[in-house]
Protein backbone atom coordinates (compact mmCIF):
# COMPACT_ATOMS: atom_id res chain seq x y z
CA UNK A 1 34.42 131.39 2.56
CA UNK A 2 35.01 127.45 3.05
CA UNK A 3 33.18 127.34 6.15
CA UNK A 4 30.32 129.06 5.25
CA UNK A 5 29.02 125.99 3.46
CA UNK A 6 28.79 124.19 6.42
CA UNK A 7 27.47 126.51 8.78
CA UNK A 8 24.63 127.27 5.41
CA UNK A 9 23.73 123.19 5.66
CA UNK A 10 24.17 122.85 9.46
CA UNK A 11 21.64 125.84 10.19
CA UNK A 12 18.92 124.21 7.63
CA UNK A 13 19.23 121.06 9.58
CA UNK A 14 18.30 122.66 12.69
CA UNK A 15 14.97 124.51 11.20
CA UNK A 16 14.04 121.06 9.58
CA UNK A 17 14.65 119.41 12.56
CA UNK A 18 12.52 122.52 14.60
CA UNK A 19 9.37 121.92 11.74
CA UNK A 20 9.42 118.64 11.91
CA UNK A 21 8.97 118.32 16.01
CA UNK A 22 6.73 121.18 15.91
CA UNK A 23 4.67 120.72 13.04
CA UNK A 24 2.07 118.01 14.21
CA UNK A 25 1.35 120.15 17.22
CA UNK A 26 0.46 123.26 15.03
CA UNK A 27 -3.11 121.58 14.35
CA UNK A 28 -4.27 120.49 17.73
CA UNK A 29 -5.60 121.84 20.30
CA UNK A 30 -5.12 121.39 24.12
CA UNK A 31 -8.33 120.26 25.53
CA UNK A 32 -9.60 118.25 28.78
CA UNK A 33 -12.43 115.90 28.67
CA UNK A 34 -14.05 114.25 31.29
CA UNK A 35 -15.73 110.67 29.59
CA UNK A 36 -15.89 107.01 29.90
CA UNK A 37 -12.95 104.45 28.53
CA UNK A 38 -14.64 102.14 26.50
CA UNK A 39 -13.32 98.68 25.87
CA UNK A 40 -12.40 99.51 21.60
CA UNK A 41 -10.03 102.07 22.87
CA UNK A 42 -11.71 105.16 22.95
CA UNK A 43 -13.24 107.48 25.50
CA UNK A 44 -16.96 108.71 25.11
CA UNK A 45 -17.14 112.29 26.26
CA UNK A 46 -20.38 114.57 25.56
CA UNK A 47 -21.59 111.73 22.75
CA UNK A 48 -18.07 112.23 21.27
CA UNK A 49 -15.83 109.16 20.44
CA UNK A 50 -12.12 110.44 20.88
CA UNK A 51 -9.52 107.58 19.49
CA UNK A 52 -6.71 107.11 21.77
CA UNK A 53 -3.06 108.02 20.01
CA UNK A 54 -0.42 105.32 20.97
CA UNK A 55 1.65 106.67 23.55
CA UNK A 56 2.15 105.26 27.52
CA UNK A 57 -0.31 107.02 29.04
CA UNK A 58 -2.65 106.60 26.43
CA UNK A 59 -1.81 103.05 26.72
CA UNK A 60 -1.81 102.92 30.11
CA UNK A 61 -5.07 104.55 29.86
CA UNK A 62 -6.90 102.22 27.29
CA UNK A 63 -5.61 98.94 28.83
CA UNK A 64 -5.74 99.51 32.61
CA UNK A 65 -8.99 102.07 33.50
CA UNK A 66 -11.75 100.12 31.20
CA UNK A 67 -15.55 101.60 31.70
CA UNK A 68 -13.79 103.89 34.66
CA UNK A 69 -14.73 107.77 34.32
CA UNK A 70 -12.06 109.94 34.34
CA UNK A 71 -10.33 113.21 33.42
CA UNK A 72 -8.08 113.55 30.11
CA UNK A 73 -5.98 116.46 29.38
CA UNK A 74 -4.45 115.97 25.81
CA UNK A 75 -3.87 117.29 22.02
CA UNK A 76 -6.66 116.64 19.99
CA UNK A 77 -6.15 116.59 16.57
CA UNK A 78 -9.06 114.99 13.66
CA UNK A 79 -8.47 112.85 10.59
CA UNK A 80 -11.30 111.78 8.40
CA UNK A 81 -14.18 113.07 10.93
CA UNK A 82 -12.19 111.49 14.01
CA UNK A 83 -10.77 113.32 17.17
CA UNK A 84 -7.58 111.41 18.40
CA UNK A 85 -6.21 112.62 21.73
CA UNK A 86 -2.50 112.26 22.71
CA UNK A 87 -2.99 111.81 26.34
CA UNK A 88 -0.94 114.11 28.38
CA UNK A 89 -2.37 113.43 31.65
CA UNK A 90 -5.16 111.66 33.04
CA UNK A 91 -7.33 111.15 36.42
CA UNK A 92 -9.97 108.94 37.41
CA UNK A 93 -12.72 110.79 38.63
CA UNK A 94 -15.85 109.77 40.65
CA UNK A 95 -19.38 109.51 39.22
């Protein structure tokens, strides 16, 4: 019986841990745009603005392929009216 406290605690720890990884994920969707990097950080797809989440390819992104078209694969989630994509890949792509 005195080690089924810790095995109780060390099991809740590891489905915390699983929601908490998980749970931003569980309202996005995987989508790929094709659309314009503008220089305020965004890309303009389909008269769409998507925000750009921080990550290194979104940085990459925003920072090195300014007014280039290209191809962006990512989780798009909304807050207040506004689709933010985590990049997950990207391509430039010719006009």
């Amino acid at each position: 019986m005195k080690n089924a406290l810790p095995k109780k605690i060390a099991s809740l720890l590891a489905i915390l841990t699983t929601i908490f990884f998980f749970s931003p994920a569980l309202g996005a969707d995987v989508v790929t745009i094709i659309g314009e990097v503008n220089d305020a950080q965004q890309i303009v797809a389909d008269n769409q603005l998507y925000e750009v989440a921080d990550n290194a390819l979104g940085d990459d992104l925003v920072y090195n392929y300014i007014s280039e078209r290209v191809k962006v694969t990512g989780l798009v989630t909304e807050k207040d009216d506004m689709k933010i994509i985590s990049v997950m890949s990207f391509e430039v792509v010719p006009e």
